[in-house]
PDB file of N, CA and C in Angstrom:
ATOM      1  N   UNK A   1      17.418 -20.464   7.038  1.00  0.00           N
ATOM      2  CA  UNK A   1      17.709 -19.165   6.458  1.00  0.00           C
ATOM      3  C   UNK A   1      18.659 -18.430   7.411  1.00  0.00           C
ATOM      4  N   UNK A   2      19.712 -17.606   6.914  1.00  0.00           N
ATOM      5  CA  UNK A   2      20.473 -17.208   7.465  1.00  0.00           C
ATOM      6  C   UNK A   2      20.012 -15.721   8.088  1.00  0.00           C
ATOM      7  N   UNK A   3      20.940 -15.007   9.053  1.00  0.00           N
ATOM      8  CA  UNK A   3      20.497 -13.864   9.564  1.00  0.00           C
ATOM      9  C   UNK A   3      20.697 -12.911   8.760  1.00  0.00           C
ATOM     10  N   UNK A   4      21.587 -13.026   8.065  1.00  0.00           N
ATOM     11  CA  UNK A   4      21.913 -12.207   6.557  1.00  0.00           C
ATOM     12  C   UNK A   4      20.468 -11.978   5.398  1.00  0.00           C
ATOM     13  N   UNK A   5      20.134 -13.231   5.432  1.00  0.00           N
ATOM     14  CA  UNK A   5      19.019 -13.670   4.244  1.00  0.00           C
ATOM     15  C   UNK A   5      17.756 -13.148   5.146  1.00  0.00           C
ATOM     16  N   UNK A   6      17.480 -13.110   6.543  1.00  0.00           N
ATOM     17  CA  UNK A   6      16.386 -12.310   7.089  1.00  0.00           C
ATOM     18  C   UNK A   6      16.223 -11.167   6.547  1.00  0.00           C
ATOM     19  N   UNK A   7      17.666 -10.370   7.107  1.00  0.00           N
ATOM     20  CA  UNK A   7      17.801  -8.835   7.229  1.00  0.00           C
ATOM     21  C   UNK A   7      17.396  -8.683   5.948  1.00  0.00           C
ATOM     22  N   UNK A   8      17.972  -9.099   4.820  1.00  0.00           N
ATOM     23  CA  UNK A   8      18.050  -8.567   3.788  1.00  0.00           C
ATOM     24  C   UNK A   8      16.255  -8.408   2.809  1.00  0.00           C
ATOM     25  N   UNK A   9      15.923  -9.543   3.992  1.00  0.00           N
ATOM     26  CA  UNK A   9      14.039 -10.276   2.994  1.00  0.00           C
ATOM     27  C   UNK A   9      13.267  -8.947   3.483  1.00  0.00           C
ATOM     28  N   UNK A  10      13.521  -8.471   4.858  1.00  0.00           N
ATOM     29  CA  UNK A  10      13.054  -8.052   6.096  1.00  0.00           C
ATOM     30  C   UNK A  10      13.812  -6.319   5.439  1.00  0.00           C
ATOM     31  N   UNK A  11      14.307  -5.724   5.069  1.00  0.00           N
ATOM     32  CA  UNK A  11      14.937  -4.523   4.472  1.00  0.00           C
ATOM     33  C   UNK A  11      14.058  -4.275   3.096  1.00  0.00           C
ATOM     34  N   UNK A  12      14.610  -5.255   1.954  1.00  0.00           N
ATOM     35  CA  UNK A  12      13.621  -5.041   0.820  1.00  0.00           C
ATOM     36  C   UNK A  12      12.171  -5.064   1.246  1.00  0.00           C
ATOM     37  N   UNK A  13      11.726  -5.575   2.164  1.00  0.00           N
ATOM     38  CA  UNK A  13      10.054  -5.538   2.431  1.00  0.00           C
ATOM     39  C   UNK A  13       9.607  -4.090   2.790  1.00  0.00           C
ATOM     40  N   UNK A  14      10.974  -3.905   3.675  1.00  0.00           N
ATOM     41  CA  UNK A  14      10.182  -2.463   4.094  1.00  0.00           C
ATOM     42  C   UNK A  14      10.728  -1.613   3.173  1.00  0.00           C
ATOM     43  N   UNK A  15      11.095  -1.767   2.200  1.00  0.00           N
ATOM     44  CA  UNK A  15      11.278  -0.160   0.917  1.00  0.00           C
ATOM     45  C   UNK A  15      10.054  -0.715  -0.164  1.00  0.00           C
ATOM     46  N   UNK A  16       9.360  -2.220   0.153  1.00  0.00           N
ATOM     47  CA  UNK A  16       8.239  -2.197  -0.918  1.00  0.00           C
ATOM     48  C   UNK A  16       7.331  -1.621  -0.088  1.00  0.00           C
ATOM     49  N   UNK A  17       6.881  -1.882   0.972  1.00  0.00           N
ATOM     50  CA  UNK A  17       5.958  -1.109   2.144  1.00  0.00           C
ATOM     51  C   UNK A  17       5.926   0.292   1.788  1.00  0.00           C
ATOM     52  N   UNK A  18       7.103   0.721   2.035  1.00  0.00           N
ATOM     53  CA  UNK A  18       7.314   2.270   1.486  1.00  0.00           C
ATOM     54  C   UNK A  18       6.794   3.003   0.362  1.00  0.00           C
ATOM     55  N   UNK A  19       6.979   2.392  -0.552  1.00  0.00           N
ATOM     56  CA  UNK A  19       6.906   2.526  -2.017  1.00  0.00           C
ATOM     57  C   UNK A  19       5.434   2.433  -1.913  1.00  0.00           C
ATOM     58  N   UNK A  20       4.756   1.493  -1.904  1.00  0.00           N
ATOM     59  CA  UNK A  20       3.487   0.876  -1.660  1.00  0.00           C
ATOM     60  C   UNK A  20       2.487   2.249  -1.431  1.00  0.00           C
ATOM     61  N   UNK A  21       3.142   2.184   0.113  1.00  0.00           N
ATOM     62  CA  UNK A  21       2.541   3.358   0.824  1.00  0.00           C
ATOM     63  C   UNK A  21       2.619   4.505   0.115  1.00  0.00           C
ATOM     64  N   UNK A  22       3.402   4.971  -0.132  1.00  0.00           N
ATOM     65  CA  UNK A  22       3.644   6.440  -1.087  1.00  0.00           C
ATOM     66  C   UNK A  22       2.809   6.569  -2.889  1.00  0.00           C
ATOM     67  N   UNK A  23       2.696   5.026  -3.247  1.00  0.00           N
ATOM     68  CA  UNK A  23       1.685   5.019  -4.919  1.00  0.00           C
ATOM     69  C   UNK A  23       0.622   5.210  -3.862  1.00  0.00           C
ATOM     70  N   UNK A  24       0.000   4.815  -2.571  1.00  0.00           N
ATOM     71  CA  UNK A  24      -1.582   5.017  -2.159  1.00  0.00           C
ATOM     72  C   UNK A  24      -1.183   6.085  -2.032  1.00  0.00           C
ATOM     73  N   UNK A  25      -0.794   6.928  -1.597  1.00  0.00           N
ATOM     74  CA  UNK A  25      -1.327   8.339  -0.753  1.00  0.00           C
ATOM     75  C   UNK A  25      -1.305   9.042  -2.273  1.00  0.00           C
ATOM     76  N   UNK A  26      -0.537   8.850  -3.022  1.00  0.00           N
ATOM     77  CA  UNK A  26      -0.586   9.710  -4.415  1.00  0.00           C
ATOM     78  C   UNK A  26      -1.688   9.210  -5.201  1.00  0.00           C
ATOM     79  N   UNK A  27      -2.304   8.048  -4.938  1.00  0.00           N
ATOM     80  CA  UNK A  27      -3.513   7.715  -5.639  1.00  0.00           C
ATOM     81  C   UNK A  27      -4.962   8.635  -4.884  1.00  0.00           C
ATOM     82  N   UNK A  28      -4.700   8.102  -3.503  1.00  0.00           N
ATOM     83  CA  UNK A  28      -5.745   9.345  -2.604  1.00  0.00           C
ATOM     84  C   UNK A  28      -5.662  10.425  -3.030  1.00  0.00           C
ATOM     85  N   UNK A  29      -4.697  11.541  -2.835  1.00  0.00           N
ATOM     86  CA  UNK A  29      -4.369  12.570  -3.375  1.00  0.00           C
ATOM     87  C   UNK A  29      -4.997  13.010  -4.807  1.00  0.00           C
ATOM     88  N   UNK A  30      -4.674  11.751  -6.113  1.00  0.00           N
ATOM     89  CA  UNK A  30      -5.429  12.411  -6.895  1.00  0.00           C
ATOM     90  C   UNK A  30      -6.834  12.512  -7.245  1.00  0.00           C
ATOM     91  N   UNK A  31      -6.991  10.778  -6.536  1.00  0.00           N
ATOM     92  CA  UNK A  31      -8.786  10.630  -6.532  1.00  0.00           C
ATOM     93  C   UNK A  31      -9.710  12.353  -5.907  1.00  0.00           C
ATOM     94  N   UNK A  32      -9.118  13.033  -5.216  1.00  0.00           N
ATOM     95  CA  UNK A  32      -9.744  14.118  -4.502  1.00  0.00           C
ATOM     96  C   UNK A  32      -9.871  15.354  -5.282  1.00  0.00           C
ATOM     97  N   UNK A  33      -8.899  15.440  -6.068  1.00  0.00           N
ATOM     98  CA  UNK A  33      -8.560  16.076  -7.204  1.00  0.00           C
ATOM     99  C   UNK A  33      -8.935  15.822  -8.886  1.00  0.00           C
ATOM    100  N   UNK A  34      -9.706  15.069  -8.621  1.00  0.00           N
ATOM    101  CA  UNK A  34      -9.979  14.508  -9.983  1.00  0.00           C
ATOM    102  C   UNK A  34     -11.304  14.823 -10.381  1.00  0.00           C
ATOM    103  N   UNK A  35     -11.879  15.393 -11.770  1.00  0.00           N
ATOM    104  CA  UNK A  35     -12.734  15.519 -11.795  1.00  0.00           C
ATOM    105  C   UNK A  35     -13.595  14.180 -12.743  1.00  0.00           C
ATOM    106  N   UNK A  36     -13.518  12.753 -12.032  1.00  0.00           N
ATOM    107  CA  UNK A  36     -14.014  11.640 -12.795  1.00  0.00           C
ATOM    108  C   UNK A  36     -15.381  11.883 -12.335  1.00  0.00           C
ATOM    109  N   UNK A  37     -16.283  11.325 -13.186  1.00  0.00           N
ATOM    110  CA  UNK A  37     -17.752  10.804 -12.829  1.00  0.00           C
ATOM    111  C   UNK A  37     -17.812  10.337 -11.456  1.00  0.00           C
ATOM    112  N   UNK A  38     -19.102  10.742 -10.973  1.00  0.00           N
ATOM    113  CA  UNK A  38     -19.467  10.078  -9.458  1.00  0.00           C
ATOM    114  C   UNK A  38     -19.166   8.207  -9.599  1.00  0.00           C
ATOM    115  N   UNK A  39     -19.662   8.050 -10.178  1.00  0.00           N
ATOM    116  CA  UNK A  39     -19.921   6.783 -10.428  1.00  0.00           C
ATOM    117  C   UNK A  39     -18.177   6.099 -10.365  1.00  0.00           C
ATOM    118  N   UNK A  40     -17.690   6.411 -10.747  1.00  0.00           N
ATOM    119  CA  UNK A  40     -15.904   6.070 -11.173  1.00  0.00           C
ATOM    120  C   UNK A  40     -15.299   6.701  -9.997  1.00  0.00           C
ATOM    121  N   UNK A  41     -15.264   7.710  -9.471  1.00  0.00           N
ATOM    122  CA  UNK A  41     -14.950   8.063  -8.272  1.00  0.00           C
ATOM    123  C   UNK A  41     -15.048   7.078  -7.333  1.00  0.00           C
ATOM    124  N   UNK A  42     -16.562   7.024  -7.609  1.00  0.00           N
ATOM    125  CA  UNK A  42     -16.737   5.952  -6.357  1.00  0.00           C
ATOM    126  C   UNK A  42     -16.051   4.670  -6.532  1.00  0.00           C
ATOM    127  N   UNK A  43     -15.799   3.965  -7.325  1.00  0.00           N
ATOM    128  CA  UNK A  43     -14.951   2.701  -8.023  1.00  0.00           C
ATOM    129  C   UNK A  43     -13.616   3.235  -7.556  1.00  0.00           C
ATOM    130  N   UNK A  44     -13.001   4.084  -7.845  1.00  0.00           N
ATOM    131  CA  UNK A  44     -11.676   4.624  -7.383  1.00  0.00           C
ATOM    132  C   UNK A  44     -11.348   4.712  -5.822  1.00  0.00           C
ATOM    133  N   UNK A  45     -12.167   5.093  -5.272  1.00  0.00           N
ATOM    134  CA  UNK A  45     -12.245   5.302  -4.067  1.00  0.00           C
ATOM    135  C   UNK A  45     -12.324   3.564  -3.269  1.00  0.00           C
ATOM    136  N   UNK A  46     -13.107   2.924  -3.917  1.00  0.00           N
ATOM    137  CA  UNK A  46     -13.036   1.659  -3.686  1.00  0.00           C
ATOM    138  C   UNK A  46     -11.602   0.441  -3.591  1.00  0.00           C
ATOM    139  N   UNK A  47     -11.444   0.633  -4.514  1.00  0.00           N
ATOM    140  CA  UNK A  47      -9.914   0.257  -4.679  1.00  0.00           C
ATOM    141  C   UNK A  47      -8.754   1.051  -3.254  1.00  0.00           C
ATOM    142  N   UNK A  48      -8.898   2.465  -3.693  1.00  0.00           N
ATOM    143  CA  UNK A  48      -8.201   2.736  -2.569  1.00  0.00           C
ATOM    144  C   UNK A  48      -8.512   2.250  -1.312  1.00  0.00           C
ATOM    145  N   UNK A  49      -9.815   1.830  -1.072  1.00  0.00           N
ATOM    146  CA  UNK A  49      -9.889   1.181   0.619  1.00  0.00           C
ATOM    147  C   UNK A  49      -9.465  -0.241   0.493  1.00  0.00           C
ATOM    148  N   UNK A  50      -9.694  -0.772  -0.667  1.00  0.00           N
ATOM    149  CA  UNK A  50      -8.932  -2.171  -0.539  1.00  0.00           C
ATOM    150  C   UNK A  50      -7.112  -2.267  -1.002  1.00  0.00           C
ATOM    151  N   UNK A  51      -6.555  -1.286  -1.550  1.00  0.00           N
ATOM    152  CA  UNK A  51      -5.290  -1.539  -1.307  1.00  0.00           C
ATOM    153  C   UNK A  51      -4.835  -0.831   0.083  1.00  0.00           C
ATOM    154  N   UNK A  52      -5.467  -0.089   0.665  1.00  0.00           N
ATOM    155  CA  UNK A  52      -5.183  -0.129   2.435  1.00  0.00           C
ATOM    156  C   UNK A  52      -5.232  -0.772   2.714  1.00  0.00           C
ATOM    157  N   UNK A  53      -6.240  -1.759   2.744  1.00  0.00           N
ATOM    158  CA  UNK A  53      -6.460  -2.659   3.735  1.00  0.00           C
ATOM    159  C   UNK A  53      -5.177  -3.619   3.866  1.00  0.00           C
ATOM    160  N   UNK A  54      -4.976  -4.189   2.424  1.00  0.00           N
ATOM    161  CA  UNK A  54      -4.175  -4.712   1.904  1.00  0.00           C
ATOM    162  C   UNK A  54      -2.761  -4.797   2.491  1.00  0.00           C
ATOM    163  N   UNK A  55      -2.515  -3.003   2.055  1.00  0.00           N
ATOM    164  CA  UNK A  55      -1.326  -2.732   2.972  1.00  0.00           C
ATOM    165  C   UNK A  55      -1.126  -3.094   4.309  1.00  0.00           C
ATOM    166  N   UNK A  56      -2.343  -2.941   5.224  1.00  0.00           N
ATOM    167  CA  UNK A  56      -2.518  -2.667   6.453  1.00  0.00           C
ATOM    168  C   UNK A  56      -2.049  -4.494   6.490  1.00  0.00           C
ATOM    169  N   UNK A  57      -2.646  -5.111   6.146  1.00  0.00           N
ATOM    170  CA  UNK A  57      -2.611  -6.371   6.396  1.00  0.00           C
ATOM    171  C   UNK A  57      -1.274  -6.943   6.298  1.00  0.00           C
ATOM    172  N   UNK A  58      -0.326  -6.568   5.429  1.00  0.00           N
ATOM    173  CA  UNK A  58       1.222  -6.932   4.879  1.00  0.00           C
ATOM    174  C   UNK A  58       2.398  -6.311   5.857  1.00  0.00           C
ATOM    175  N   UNK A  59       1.781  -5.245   6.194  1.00  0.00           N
ATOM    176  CA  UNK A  59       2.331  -4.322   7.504  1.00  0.00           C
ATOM    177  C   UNK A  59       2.154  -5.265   8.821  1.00  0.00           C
ATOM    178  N   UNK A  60       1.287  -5.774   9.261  1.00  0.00           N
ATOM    179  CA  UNK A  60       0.512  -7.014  10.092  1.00  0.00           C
ATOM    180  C   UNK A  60       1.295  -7.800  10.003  1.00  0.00           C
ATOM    181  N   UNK A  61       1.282  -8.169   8.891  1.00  0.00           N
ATOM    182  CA  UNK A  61       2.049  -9.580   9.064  1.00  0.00           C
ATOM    183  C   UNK A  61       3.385  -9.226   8.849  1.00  0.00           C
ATOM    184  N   UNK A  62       4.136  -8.429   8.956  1.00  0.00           N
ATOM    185  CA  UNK A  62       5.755  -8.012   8.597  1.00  0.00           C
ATOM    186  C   UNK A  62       6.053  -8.143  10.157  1.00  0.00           C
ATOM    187  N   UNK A  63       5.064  -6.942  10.205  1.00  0.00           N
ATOM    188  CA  UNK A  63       5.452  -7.012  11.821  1.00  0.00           C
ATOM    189  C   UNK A  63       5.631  -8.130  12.642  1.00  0.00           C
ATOM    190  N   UNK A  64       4.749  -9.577  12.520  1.00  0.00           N
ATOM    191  CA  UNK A  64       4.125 -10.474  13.252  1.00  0.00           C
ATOM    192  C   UNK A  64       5.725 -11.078  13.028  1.00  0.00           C
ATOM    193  N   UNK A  65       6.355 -11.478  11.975  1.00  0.00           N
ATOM    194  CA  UNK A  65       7.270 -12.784  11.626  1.00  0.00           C
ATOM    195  C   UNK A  65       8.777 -11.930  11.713  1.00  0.00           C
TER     196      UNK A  65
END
């Protein structure tokens, strides 16, 4: 792979990172604001700790390679 074809894998990754990052915080944001059932909240809230993690993990490995 060329240094061209890095930059470029390695550029689009970090505007999906971005993007990524910015649908969670607007998903946090509304989960707090929302008046869903406890029960669904809590399901919501769930998800949001696993697409962190998620993130956290893709961020990890961006960084690593």
């Amino acid at each position: 792979m060329s240094d061209y074809e890095r930059d470029l894998i390695d550029s689009k990754s970090e505007a999906l990172l971005k993007s990524f990052k910015s649908v969670l915080q607007n998903l946090a944001k509304t989960a707090t604001l929302s008046k869903l059932p406890d029960e669904l909240r809590r399901h919501q809230q769930a998800i949001i700790e696993i697409l962190t993690d998620f993130m956290t993990g893709i961020e990890r490995i961006s960084k690593e390679s």
